[in-house]
N, C-alpha and C. Protein backbone atom coordinates (compact mmCIF):
# COMPACT_ATOMS: atom_id res chain seq x y z
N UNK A 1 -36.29 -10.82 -1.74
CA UNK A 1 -36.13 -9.42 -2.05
C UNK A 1 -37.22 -9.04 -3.06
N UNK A 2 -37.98 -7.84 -3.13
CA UNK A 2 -38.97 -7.72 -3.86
C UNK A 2 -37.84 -6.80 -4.98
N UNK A 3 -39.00 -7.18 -5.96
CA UNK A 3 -38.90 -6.16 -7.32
C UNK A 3 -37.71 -4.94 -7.14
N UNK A 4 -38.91 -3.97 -6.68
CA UNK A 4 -38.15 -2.70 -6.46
C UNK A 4 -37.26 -2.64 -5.62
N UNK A 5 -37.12 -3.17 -4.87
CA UNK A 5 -35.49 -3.55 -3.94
C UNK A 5 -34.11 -3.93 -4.39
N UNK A 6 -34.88 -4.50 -5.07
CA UNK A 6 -33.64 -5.42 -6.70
C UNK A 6 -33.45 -4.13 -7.55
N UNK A 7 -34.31 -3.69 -7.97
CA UNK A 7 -34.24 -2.71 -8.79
C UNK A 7 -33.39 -1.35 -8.57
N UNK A 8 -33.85 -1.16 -7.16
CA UNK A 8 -32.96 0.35 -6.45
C UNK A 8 -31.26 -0.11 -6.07
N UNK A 9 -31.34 -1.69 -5.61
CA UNK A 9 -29.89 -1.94 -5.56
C UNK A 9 -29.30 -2.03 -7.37
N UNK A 10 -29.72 -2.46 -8.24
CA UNK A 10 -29.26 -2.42 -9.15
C UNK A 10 -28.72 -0.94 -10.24
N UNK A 11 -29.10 -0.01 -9.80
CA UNK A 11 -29.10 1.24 -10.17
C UNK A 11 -28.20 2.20 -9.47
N UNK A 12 -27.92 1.35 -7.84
CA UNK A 12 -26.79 2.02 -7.10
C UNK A 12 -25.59 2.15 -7.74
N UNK A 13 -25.05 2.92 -7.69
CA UNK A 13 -23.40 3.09 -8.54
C UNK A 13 -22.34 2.29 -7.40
N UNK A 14 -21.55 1.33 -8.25
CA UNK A 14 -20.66 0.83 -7.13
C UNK A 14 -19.50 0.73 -8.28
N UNK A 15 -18.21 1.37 -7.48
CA UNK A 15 -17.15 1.16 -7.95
C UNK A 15 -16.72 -0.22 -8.84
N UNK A 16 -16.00 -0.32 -10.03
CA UNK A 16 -15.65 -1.49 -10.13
C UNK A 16 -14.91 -2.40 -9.83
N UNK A 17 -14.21 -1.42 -8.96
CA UNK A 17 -13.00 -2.16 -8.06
C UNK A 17 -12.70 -1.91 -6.77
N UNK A 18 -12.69 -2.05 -5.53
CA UNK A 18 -13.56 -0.93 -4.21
C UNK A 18 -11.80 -1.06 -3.88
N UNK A 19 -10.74 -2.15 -4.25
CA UNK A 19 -9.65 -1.72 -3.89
C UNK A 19 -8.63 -0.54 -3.58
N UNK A 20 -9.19 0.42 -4.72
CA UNK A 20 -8.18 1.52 -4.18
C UNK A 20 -8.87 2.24 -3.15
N UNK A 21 -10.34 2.59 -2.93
CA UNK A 21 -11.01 3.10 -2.10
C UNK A 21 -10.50 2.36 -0.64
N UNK A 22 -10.60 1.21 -0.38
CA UNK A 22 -9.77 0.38 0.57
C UNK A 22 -8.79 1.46 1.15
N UNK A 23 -7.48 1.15 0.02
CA UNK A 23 -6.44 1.10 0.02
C UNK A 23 -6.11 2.55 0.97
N UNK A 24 -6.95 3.56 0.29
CA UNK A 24 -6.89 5.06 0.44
C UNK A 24 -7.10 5.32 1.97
N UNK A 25 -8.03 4.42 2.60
CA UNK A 25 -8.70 4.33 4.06
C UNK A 25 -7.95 3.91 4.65
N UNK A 26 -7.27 2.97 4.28
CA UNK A 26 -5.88 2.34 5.39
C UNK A 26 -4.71 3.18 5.06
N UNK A 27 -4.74 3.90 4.25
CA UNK A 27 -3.52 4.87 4.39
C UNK A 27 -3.77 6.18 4.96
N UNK A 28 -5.04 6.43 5.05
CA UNK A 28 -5.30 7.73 5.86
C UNK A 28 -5.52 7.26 7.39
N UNK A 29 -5.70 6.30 7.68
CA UNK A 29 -5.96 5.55 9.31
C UNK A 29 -5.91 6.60 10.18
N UNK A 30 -5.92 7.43 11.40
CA UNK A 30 -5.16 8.49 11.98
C UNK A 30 -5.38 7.42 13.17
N UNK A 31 -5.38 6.40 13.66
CA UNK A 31 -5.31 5.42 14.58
C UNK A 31 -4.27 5.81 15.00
N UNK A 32 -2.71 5.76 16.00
CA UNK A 32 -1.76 6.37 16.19
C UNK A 32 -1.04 4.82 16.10
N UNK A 33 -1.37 3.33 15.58
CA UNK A 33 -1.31 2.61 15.77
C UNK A 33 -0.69 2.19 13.75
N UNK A 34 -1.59 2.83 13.12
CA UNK A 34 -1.34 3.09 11.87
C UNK A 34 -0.56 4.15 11.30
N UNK A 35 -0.66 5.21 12.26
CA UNK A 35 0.66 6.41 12.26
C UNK A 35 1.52 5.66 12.10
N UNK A 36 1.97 4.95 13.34
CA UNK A 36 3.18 4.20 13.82
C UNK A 36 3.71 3.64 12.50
N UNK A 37 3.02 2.56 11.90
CA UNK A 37 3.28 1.87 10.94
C UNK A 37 3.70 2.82 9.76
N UNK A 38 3.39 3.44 9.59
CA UNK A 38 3.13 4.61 8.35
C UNK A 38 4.86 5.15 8.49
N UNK A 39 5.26 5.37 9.94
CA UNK A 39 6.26 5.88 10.06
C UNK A 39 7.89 5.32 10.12
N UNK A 40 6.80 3.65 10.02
CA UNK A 40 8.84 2.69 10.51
C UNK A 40 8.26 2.60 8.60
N UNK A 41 6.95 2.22 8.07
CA UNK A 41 7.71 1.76 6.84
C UNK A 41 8.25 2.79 6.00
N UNK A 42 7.93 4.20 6.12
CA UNK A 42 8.84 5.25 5.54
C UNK A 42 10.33 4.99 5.67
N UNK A 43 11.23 4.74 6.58
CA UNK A 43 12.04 4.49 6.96
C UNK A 43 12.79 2.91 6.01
N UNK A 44 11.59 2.19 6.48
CA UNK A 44 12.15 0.87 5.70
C UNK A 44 11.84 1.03 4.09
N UNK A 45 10.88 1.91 3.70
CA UNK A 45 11.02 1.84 2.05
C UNK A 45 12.70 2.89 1.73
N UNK A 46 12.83 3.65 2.63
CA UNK A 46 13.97 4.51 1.96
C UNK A 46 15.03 3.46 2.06
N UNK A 47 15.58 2.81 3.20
CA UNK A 47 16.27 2.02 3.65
C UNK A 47 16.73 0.95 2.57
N UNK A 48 15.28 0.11 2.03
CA UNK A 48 15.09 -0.60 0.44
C UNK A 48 15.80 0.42 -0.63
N UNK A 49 15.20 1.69 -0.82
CA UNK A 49 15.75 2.17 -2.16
C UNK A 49 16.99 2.82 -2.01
N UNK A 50 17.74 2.58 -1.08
CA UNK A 50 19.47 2.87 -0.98
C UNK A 50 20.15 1.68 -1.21
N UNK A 51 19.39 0.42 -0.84
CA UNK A 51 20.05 -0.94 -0.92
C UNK A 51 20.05 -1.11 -2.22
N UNK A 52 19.11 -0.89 -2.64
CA UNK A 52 18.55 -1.17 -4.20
C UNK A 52 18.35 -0.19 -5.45
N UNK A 53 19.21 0.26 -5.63
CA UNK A 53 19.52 1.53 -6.68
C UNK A 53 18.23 2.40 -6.87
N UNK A 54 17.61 2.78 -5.71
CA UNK A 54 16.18 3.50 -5.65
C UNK A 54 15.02 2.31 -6.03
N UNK A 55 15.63 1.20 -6.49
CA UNK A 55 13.91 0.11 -6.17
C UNK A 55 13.48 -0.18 -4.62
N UNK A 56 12.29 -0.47 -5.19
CA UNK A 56 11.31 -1.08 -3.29
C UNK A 56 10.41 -2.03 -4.04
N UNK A 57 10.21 -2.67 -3.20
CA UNK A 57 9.61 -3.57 -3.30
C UNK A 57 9.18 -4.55 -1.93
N UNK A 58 8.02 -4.78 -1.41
CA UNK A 58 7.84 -5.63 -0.05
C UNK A 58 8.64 -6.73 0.01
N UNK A 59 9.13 -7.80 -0.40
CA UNK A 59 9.79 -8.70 -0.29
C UNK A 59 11.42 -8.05 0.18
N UNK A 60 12.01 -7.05 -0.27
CA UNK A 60 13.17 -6.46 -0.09
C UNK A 60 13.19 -5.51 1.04
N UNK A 61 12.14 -5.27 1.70
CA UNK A 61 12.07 -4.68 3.48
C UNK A 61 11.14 -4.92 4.30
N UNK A 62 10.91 -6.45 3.63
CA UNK A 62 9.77 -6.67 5.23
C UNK A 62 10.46 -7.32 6.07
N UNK A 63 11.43 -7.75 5.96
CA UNK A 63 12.48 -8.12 7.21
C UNK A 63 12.39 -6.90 7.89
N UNK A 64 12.72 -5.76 7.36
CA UNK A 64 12.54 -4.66 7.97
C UNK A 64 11.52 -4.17 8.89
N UNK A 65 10.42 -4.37 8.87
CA UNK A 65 9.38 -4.56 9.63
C UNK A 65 8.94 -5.01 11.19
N UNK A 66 8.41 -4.84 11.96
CA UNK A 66 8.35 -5.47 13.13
C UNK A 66 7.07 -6.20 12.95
N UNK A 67 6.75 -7.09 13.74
CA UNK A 67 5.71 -7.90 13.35
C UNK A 67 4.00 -7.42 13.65
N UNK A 68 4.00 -6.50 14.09
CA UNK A 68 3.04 -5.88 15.01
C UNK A 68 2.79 -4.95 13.60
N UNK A 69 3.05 -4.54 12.53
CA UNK A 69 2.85 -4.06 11.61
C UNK A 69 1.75 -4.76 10.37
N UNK A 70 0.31 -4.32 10.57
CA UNK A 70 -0.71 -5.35 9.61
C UNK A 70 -0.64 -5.33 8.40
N UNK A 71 -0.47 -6.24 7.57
CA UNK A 71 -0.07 -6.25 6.03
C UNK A 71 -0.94 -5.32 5.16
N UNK A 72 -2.18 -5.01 5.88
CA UNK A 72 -3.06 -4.07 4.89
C UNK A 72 -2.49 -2.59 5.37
N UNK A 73 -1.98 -2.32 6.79
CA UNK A 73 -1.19 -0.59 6.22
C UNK A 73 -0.19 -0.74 5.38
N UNK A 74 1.03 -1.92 5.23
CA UNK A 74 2.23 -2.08 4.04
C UNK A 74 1.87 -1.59 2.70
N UNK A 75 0.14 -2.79 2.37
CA UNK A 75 -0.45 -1.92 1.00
C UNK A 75 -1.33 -0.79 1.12
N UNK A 76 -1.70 -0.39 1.75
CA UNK A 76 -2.06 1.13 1.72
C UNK A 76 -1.02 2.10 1.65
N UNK A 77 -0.17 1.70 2.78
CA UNK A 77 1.15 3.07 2.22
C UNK A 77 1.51 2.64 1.00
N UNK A 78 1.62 1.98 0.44
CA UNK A 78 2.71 1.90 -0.67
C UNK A 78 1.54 2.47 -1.85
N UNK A 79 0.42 1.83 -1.63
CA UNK A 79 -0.90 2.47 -2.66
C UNK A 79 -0.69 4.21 -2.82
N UNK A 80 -0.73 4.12 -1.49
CA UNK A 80 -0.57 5.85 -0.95
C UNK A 80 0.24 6.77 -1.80
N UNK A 81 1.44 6.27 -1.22
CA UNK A 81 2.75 6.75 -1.79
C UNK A 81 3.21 6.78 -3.22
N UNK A 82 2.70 6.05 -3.65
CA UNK A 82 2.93 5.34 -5.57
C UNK A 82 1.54 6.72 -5.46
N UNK A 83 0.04 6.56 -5.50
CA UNK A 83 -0.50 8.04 -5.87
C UNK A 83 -0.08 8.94 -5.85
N UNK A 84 0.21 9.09 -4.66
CA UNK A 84 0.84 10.79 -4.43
C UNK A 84 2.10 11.11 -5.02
N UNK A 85 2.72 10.35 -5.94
CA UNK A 85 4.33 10.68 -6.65
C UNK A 85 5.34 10.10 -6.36
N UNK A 86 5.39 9.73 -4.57
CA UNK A 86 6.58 9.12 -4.22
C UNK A 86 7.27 8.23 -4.56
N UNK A 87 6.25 7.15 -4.74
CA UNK A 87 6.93 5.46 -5.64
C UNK A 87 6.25 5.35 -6.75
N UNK A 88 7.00 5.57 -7.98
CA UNK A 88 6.45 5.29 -9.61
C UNK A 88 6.67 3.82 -9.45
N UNK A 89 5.76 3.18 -10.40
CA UNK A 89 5.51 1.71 -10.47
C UNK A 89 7.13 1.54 -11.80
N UNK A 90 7.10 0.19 -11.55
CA UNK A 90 8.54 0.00 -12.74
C UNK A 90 7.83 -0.98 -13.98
N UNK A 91 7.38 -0.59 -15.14
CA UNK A 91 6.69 -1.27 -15.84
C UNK A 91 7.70 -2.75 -16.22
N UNK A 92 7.12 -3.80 -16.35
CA UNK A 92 7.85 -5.31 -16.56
C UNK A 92 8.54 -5.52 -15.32
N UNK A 93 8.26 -4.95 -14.41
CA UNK A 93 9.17 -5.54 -13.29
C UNK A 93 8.48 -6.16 -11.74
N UNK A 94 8.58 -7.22 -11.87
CA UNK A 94 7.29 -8.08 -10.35
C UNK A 94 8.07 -9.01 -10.16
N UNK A 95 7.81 -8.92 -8.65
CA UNK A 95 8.69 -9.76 -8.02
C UNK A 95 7.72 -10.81 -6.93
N UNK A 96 7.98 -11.77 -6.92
CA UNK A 96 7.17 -13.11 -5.41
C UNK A 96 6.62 -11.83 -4.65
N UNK A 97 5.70 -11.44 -4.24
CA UNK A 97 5.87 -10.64 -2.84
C UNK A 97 6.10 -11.45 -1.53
N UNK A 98 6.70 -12.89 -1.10
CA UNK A 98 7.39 -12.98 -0.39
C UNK A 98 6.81 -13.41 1.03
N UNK A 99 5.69 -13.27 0.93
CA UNK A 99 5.12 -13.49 2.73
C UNK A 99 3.91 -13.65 2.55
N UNK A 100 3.33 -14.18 3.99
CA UNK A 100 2.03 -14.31 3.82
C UNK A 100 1.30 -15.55 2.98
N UNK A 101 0.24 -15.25 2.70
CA UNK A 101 -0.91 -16.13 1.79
C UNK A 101 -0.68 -15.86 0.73
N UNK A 102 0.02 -14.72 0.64
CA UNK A 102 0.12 -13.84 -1.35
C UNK A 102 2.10 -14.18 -1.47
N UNK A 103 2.25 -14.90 -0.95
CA UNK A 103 3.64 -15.00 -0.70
C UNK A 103 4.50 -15.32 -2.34
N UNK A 104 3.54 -15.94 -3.33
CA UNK A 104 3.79 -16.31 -4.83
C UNK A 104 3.23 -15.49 -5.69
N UNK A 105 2.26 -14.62 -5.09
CA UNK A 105 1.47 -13.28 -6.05
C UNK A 105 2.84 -12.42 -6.24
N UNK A 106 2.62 -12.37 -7.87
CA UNK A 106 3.39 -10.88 -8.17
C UNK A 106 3.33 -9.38 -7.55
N UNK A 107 4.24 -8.94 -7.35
CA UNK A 107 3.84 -7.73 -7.03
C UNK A 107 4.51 -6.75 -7.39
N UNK A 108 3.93 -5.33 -7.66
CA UNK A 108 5.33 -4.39 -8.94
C UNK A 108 6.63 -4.27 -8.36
N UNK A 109 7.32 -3.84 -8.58
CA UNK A 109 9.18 -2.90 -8.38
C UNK A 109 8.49 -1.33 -8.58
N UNK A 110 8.57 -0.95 -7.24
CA UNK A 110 8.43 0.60 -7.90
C UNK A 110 9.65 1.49 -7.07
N UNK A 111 9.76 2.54 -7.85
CA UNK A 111 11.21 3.28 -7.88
C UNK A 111 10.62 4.75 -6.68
N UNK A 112 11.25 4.93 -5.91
CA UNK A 112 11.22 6.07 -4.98
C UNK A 112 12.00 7.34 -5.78
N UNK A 113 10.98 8.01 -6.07
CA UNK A 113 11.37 8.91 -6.80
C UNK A 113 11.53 10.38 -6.47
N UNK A 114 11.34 10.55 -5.05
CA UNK A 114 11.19 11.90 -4.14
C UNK A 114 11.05 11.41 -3.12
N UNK A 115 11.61 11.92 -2.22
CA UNK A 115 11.71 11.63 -0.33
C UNK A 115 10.41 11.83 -0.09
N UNK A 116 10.14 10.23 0.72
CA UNK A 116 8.39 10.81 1.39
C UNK A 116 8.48 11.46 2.98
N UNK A 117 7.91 12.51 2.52
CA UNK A 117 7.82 13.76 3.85
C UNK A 117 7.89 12.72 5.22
N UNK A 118 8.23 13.53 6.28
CA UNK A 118 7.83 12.79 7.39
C UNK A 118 6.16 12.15 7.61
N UNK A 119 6.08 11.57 8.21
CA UNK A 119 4.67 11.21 8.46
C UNK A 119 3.99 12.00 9.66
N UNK A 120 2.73 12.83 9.43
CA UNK A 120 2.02 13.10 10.58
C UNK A 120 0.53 12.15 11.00
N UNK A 121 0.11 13.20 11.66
CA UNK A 121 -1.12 11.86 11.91
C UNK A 121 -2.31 11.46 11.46
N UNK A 122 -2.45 12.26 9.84
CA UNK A 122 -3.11 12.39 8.89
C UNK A 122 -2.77 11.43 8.07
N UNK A 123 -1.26 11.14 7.71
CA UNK A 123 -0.83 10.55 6.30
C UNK A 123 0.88 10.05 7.10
């Protein structure tokens, strides 16, 4: 790589964390494939916060889930949803998340704090 190549990449602005940018893209998906998903886990997070005195948490409705559901829309909606108001995070509260490769990673308790709208094919 020459000089100024190094130089112009070094001056590019890059997020310090590209995760929520991620996160934001898999929750806007309009794939009808990611709709889909968007729309059983609405269902299964409310489903969680009636079982669970308004907590959610992935480990407590991914039984709920069908398997055809990819673990990166689970964290995008829930990214989604926790932005936009729906699920406040529960400070001191993480639980195994339960599955997967991250199956011993912590992951928050957050509280459903307003009904999330139906899903269209935007969000």
């Amino acid at each position: 790589m020459t000089p100024a190549v190094q130089d112009a990449l070094d001056w590019t602005p890059r997020p310090s964390d590209p995760t929520p940018v991620v996160l934001a893209a898999v929750h806007s998906d309009p794939r009808a494939s990611h709709v889909a998903a968007r729309r059983v886990l609405r269902v299964a997070i409310t489903e969680c916060a009636a079982r669970h005195q308004g907590r959610v948490h992935i480990a407590w409705f991914r039984h709920l889930l069908p398997g055809w559901i990819d673990p990166h829309t689970v964290g995008g909606a829930v990214a989604g949803w926790t932005k936009a108001g729906y699920l406040v995070p529960i400070p001191d509260q993480w639980e195994p998340n339960g599955g997967g490769s991250n199956a011993t990673k912590p992951t928050q308790v957050r509280r459903l704090v307003r009904a999330i709208p139906p899903v269209d094919g935007a969000r």
